[in-house]
C-alpha atoms as a PDB file:
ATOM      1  CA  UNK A   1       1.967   6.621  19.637  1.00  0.00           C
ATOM      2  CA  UNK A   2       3.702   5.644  16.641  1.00  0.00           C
ATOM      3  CA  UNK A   3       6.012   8.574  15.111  1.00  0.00           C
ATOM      4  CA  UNK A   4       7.149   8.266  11.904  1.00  0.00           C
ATOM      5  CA  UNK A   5       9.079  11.023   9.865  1.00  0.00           C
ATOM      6  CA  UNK A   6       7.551  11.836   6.486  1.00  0.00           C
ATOM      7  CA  UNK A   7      10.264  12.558   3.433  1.00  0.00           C
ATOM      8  CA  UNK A   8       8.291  15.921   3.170  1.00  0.00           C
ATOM      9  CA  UNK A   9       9.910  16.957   6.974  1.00  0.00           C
ATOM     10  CA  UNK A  10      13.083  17.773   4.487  1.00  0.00           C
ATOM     11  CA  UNK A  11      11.093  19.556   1.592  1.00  0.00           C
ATOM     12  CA  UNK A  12      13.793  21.649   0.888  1.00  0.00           C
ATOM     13  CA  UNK A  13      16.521  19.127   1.300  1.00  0.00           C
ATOM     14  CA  UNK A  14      15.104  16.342  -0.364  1.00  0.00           C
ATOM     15  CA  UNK A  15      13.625  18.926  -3.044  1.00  0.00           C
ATOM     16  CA  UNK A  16      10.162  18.880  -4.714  1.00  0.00           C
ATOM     17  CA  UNK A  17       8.700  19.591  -8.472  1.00  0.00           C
ATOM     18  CA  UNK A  18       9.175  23.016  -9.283  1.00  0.00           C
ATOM     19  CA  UNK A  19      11.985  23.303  -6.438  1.00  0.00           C
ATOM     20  CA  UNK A  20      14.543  20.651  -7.440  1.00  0.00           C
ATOM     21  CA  UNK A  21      17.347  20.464  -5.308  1.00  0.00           C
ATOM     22  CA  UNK A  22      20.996  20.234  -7.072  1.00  0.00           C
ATOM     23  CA  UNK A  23      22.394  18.463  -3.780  1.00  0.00           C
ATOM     24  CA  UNK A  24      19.406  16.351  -3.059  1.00  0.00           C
ATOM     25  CA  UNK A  25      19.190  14.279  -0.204  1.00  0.00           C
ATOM     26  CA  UNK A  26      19.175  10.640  -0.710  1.00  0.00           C
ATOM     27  CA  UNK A  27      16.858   7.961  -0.094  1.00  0.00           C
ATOM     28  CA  UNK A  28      19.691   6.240   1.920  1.00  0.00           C
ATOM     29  CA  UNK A  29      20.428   9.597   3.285  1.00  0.00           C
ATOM     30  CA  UNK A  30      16.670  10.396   4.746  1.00  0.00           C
ATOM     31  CA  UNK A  31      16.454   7.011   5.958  1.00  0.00           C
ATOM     32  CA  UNK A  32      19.465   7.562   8.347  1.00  0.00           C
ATOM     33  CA  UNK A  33      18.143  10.875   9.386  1.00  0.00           C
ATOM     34  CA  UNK A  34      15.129   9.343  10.473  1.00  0.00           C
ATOM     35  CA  UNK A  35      17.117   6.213  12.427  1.00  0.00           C
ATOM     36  CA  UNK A  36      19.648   9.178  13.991  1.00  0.00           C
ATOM     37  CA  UNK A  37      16.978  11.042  15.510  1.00  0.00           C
ATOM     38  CA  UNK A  38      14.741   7.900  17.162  1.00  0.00           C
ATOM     39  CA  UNK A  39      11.654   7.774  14.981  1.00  0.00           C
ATOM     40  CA  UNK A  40       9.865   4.971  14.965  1.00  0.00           C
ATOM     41  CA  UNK A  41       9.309   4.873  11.232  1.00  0.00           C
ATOM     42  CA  UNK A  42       8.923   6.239   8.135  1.00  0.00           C
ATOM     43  CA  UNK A  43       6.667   7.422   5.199  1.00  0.00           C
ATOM     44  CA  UNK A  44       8.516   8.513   1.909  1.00  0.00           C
ATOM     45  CA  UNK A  45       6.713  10.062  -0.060  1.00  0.00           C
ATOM     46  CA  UNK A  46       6.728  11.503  -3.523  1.00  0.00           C
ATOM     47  CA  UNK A  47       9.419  13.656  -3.053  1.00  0.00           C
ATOM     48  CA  UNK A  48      11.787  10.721  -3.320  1.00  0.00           C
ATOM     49  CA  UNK A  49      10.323   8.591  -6.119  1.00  0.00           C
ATOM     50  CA  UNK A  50      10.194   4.894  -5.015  1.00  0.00           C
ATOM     51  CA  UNK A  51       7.868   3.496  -7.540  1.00  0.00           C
ATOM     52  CA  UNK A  52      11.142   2.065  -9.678  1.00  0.00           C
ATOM     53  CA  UNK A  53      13.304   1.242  -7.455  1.00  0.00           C
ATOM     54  CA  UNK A  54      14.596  -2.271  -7.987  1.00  0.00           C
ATOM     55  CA  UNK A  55      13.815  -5.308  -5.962  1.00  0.00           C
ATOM     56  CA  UNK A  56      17.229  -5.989  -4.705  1.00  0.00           C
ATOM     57  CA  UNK A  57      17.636  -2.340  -2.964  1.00  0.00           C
ATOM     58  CA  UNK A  58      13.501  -2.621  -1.935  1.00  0.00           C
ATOM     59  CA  UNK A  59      14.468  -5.786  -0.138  1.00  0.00           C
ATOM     60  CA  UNK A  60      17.896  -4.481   1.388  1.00  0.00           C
ATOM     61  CA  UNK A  61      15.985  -0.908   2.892  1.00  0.00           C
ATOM     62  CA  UNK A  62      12.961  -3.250   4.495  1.00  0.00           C
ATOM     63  CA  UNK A  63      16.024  -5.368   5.966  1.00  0.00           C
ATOM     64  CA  UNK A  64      17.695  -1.844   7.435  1.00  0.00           C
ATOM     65  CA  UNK A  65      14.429  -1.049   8.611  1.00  0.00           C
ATOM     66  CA  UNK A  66      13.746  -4.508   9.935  1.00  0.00           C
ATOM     67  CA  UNK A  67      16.953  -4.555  12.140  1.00  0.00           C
ATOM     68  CA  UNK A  68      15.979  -0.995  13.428  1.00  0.00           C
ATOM     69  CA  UNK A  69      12.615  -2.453  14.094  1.00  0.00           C
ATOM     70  CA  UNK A  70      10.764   0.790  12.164  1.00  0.00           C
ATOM     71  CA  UNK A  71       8.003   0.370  10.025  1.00  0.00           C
ATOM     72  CA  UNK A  72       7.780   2.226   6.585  1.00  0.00           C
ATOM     73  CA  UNK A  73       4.392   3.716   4.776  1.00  0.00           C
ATOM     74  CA  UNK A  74       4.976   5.080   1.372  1.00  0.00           C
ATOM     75  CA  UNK A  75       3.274   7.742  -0.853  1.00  0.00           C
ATOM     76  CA  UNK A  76       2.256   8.691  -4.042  1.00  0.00           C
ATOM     77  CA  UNK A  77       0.734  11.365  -6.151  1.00  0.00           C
ATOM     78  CA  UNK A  78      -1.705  10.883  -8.479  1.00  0.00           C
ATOM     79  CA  UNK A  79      -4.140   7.817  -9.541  1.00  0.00           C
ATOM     80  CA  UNK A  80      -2.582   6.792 -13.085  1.00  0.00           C
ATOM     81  CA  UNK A  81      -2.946   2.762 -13.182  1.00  0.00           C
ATOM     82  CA  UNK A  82       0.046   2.224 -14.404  1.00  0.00           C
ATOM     83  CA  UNK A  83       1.738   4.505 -11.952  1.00  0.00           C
ATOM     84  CA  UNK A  84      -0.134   2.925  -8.999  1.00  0.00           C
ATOM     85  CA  UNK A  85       0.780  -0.428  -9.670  1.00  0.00           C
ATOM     86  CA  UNK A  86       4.355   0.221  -9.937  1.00  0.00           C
ATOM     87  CA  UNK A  87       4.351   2.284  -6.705  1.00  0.00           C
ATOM     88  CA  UNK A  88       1.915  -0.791  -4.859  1.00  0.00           C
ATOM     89  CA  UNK A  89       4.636  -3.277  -5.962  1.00  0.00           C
ATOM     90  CA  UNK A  90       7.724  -1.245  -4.879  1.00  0.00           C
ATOM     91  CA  UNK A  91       5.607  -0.783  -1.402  1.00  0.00           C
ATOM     92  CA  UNK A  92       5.484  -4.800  -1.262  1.00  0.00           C
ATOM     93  CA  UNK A  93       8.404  -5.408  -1.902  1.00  0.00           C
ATOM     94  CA  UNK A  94       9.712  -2.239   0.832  1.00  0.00           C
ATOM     95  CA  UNK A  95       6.949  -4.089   3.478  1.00  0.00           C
ATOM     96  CA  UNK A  96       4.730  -1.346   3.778  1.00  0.00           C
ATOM     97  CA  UNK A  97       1.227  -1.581   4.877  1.00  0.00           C
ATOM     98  CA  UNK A  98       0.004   1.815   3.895  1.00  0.00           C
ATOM     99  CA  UNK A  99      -0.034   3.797   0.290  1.00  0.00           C
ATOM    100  CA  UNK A 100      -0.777   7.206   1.167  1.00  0.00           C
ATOM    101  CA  UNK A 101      -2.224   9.077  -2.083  1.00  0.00           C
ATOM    102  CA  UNK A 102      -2.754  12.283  -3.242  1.00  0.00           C
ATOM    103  CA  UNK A 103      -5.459  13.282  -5.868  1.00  0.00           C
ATOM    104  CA  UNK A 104      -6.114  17.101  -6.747  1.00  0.00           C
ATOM    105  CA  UNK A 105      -9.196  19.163  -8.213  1.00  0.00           C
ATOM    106  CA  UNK A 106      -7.465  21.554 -10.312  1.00  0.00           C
ATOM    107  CA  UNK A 107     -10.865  24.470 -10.546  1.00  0.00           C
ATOM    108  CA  UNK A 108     -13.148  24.294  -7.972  1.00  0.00           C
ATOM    109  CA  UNK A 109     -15.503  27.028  -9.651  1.00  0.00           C
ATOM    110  CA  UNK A 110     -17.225  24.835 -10.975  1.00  0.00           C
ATOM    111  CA  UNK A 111     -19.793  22.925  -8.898  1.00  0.00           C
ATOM    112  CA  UNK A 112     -20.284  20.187 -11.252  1.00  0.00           C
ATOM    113  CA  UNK A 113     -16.690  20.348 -12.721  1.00  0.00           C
ATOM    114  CA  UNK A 114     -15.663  19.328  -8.701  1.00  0.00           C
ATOM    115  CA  UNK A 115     -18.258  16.732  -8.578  1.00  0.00           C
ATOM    116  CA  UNK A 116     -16.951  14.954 -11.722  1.00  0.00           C
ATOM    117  CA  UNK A 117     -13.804  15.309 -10.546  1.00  0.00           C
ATOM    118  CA  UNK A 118     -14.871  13.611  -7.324  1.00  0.00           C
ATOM    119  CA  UNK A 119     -16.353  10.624  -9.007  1.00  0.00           C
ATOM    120  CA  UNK A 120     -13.238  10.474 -11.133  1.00  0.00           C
ATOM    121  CA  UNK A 121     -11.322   9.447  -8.152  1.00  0.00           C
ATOM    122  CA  UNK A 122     -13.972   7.293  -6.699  1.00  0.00           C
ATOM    123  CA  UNK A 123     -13.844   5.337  -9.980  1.00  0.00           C
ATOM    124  CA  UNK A 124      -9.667   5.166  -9.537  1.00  0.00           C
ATOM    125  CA  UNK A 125      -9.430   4.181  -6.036  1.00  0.00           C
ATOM    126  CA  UNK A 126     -12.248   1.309  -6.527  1.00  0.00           C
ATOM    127  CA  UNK A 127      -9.915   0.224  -9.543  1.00  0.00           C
ATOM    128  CA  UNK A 128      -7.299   0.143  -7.395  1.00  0.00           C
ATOM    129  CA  UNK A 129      -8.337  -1.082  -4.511  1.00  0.00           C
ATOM    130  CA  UNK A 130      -8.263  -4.870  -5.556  1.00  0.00           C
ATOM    131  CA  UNK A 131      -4.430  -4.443  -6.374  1.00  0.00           C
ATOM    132  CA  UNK A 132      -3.603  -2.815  -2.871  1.00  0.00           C
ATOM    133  CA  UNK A 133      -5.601  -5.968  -1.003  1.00  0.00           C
ATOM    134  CA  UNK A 134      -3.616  -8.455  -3.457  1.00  0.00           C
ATOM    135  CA  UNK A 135      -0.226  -7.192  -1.547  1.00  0.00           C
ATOM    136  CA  UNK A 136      -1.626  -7.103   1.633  1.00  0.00           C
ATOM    137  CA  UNK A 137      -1.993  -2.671   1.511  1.00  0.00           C
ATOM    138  CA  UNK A 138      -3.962  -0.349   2.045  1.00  0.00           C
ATOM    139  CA  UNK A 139      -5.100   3.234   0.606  1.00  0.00           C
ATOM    140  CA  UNK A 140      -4.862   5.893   2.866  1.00  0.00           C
ATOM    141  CA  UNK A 141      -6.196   9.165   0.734  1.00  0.00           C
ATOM    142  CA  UNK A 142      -4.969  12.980   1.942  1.00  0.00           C
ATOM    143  CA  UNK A 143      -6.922  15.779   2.754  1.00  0.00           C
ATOM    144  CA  UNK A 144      -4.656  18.017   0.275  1.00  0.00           C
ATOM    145  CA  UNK A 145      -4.363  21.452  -0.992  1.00  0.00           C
ATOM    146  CA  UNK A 146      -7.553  21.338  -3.073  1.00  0.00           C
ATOM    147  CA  UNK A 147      -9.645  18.198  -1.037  1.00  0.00           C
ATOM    148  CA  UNK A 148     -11.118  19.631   2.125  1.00  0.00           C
ATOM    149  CA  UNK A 149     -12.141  16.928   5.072  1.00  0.00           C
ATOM    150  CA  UNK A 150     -16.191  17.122   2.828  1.00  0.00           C
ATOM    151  CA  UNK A 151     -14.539  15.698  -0.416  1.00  0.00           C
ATOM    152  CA  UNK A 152     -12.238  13.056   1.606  1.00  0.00           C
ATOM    153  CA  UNK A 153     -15.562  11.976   3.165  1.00  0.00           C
ATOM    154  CA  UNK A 154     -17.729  11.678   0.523  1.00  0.00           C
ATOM    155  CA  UNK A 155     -14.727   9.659  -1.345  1.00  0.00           C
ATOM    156  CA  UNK A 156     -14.309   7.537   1.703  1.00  0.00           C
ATOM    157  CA  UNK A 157     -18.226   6.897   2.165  1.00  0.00           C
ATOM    158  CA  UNK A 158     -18.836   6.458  -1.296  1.00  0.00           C
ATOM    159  CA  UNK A 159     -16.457   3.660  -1.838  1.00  0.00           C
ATOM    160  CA  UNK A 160     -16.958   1.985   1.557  1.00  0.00           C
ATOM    161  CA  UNK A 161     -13.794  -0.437   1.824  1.00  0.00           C
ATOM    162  CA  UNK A 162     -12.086  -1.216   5.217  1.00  0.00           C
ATOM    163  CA  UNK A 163      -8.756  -1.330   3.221  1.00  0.00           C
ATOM    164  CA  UNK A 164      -9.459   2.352   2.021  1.00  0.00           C
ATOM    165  CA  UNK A 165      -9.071   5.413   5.055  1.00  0.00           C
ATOM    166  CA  UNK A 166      -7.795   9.039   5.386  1.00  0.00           C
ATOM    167  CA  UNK A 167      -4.568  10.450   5.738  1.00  0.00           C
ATOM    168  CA  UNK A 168      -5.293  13.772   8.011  1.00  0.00           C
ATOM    169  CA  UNK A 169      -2.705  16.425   7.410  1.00  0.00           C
ATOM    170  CA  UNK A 170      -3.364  19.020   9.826  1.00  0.00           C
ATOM    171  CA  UNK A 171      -2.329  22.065   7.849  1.00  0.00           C
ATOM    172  CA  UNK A 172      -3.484  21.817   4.628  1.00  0.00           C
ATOM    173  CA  UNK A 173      -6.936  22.185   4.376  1.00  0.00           C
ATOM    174  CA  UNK A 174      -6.431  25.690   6.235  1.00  0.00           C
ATOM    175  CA  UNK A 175      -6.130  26.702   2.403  1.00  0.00           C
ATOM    176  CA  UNK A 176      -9.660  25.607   2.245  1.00  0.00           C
ATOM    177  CA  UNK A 177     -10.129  28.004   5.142  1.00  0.00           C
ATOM    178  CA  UNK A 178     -11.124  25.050   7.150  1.00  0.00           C
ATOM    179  CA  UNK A 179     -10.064  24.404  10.930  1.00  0.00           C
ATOM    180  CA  UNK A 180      -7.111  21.919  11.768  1.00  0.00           C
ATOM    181  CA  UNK A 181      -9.382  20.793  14.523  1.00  0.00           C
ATOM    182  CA  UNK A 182     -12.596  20.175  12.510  1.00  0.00           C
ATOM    183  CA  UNK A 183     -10.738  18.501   9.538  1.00  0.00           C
ATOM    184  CA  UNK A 184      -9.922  16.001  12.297  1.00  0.00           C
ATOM    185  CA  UNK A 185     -13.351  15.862  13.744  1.00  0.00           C
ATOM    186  CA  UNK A 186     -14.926  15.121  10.226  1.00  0.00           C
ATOM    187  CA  UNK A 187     -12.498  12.202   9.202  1.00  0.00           C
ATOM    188  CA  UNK A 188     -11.011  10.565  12.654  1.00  0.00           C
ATOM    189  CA  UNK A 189     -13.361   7.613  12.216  1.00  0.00           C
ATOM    190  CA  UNK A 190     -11.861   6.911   9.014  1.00  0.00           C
ATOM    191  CA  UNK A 191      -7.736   8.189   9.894  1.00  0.00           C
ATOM    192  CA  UNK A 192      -5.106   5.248   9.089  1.00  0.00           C
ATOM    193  CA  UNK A 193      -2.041   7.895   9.616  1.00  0.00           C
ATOM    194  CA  UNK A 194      -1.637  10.896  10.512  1.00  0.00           C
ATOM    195  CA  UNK A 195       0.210  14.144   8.965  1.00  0.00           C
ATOM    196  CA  UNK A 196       1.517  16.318  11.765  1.00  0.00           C
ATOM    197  CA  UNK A 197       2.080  19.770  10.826  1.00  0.00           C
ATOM    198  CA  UNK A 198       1.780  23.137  12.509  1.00  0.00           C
ATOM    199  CA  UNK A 199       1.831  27.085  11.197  1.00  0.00           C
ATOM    200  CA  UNK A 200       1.043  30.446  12.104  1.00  0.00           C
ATOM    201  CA  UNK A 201      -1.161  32.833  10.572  1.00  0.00           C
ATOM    202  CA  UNK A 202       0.066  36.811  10.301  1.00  0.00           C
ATOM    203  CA  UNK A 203      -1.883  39.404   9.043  1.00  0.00           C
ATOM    204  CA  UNK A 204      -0.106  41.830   6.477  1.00  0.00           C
ATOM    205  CA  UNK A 205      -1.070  44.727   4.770  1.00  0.00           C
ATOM    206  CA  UNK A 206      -3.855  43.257   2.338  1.00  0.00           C
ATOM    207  CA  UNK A 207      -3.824  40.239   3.013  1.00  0.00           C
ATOM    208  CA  UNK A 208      -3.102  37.286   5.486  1.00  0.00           C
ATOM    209  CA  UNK A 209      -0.159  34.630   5.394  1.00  0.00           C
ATOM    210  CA  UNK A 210       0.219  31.151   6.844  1.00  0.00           C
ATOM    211  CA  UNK A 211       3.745  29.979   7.412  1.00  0.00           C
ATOM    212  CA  UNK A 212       5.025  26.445   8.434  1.00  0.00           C
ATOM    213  CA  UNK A 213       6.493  25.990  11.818  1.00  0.00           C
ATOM    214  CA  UNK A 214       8.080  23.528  14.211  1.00  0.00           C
ATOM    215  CA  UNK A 215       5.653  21.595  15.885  1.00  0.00           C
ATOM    216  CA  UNK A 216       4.407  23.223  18.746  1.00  0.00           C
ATOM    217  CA  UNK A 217       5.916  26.289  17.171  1.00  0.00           C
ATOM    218  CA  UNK A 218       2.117  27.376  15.971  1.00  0.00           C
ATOM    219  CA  UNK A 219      -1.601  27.170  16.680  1.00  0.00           C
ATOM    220  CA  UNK A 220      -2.550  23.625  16.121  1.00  0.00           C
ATOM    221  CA  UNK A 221      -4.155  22.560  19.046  1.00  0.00           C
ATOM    222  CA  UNK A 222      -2.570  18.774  18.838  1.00  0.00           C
ATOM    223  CA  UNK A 223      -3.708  17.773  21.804  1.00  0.00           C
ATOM    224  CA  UNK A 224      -7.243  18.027  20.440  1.00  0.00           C
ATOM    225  CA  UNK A 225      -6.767  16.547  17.887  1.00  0.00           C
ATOM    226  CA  UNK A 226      -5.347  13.272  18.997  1.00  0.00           C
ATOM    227  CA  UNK A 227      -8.069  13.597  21.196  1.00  0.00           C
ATOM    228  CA  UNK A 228     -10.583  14.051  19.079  1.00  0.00           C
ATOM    229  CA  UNK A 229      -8.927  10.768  17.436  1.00  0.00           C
ATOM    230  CA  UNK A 230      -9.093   8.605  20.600  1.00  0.00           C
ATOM    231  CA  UNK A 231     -12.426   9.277  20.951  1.00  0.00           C
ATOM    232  CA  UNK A 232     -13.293   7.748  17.362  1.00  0.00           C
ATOM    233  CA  UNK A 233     -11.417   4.691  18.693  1.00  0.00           C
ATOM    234  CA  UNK A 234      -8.881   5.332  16.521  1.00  0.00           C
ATOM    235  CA  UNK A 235      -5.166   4.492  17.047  1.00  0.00           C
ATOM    236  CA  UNK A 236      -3.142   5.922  13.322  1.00  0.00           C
ATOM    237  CA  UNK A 237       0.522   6.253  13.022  1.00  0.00           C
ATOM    238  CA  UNK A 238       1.452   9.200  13.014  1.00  0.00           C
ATOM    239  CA  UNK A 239       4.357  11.697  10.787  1.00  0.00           C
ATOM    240  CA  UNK A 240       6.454  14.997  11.822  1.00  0.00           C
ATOM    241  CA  UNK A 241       5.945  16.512   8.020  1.00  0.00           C
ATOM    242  CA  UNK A 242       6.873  19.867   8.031  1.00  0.00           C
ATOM    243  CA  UNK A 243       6.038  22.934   5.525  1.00  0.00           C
ATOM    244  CA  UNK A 244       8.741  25.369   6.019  1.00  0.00           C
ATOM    245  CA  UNK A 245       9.322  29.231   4.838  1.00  0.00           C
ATOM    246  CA  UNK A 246      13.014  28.462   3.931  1.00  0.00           C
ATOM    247  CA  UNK A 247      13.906  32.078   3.229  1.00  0.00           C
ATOM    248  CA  UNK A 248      17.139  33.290   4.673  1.00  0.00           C
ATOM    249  CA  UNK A 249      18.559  29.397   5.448  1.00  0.00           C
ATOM    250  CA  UNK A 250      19.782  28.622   2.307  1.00  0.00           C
ATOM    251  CA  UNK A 251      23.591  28.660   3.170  1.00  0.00           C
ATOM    252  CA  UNK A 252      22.755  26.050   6.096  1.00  0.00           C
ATOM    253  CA  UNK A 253      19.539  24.262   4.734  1.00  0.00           C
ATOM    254  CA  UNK A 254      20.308  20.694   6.108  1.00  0.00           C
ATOM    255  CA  UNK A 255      20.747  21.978   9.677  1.00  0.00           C
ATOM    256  CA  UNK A 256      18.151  24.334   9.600  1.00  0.00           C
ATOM    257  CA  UNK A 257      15.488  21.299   8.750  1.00  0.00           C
ATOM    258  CA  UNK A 258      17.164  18.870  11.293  1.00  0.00           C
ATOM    259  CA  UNK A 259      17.249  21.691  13.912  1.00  0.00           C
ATOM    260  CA  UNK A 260      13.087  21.917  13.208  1.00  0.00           C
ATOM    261  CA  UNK A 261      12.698  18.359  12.566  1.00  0.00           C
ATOM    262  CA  UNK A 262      14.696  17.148  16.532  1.00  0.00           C
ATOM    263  CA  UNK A 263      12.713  20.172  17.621  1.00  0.00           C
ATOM    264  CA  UNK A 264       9.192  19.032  16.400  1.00  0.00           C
ATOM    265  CA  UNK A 265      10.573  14.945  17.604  1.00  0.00           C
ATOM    266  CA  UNK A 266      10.807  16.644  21.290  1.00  0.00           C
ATOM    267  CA  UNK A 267       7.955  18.333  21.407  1.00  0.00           C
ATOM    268  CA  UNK A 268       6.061  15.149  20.474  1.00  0.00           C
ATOM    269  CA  UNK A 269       7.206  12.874  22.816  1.00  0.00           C
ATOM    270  CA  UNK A 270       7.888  15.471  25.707  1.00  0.00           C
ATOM    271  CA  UNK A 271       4.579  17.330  25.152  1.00  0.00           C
ATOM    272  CA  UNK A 272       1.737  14.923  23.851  1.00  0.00           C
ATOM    273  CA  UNK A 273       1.848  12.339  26.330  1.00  0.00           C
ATOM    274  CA  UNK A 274      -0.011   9.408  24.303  1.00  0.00           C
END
């Protein structure tokens, strides 16, 4: 197995849109986090902004990550052209393989509306697909907050390019009330990497709330999953990300997240024995 640590294990740290952090953690900063505790790579994603970075500093983290013999994926959100070329370029230049992307449907009341919506971001990735092959990349699309494993697979199946594949998180479609486990069932023969995540589930008064935990801190049964991937003859790299309730570890954020982050590193190579 090939464990990477996604920029999105320090969400809080690193800080996100809508949650800015004053004293962000740096690029450089994650980079050595991520040596420190063993991984075997990266994936830095959109939480630290790589599409402008210049060449020089591209060139001088794939070195870094070259001596350290770690491979980097990066990420982006969005499907803008212009935005997509600049991030495919910095990715070159970083020597990445994989672009993992996010795309959103903002209503899904609307049957049609989705549908469009859908097609929209068929039309996007088959525009950008020729620009990913010229550097040698490919497209690795995300199963987010909106697109449950149905919509990644109809996107996937629709465009039907060997340089275009899934990126299974294995929390997020939950808020599609959709199974971890079947998410994975329904794209593993199209998975290029690999989102590990794990939460509970409490019910409360009214209502029911999921909450990010250390891996093997919650109910994702990763055992099946990576099963479940094996059996697809798939082999993707694979990312602690974490989504964390960050309430009450404010004063000591930073050790909090690397406390949960060498935690969830453990349990991966102590526990899932691939």
């Amino acid at each position: 197995m090939k464990l990477g640590l996604s920029s999105y294990a320090y969400r809080w740290s690193i800080g996100f849109p809508g949650h800015e952090n004053p004293c962000s953690m740096s690029l450089v900063e994650f980079l050595e986090q991520a040596i420190h505790f063993g991984f075997d790579g990266v994936q830095i994603c959109d939480n630290l902004p790589i599409y402008d970075l210049p060449v020089s500093k591209c060139k001088a983290i794939k070195n870094k990550l070259l001596e350290q013999e770690m491979f980097i994926e990066t990420g982006g959100r969005g499907l803008e052209l212009s935005y997509i070329k600049k991030l495919f370029q910095t990715s070159y230049y970083l020597g990445a393989e994989l672009v993992r992307v996010v795309a959103e449907i903002e209503d899904r009341r609307d049957e049609n509306a989705v549908r469009r919506k859908l097609d929209h971001i068929i039309q996007s990735l088959k525009t950008a697909l020729p620009l990913a092959k010229d550097m040698g990349l490919k497209i690795a699309i995300e199963n987010h907050a909106t697109l449950n494993s149905s919509d990644i697979l109809y996107i996937v199946q629709t465009v039907d390019d060997e340089s275009l594949g899934v990126c299974i998180d294995t929390m997020n479609s939950i808020l599609q009330a959709e199974h971890p486990t079947e998410t994975a069932r329904t794209l593993a023969f199209h998975a290029l990497t690999v989102h590990l995540k794990d939460f509970t589930i409490a019910k409360l008064p009214g209502h029911f709330q999921i909450e990010g935990v250390a891996l093997g801190d919650g109910i994702v049964d990763f055992p099946q999953i990576i099963s479940l991937l094996r059996k697809a003859g798939k082999y993707p790299t694979f990312h602690v990300e974490l989504y964390l309730n960050h309430a009450g570890h404010m004063e000591n954020l930073k050790d909090w997240e690397d406390e949960c982050v060498q935690r969830s590193f453990d349990y991966v190579r102590n526990r899932l024995h691939y």
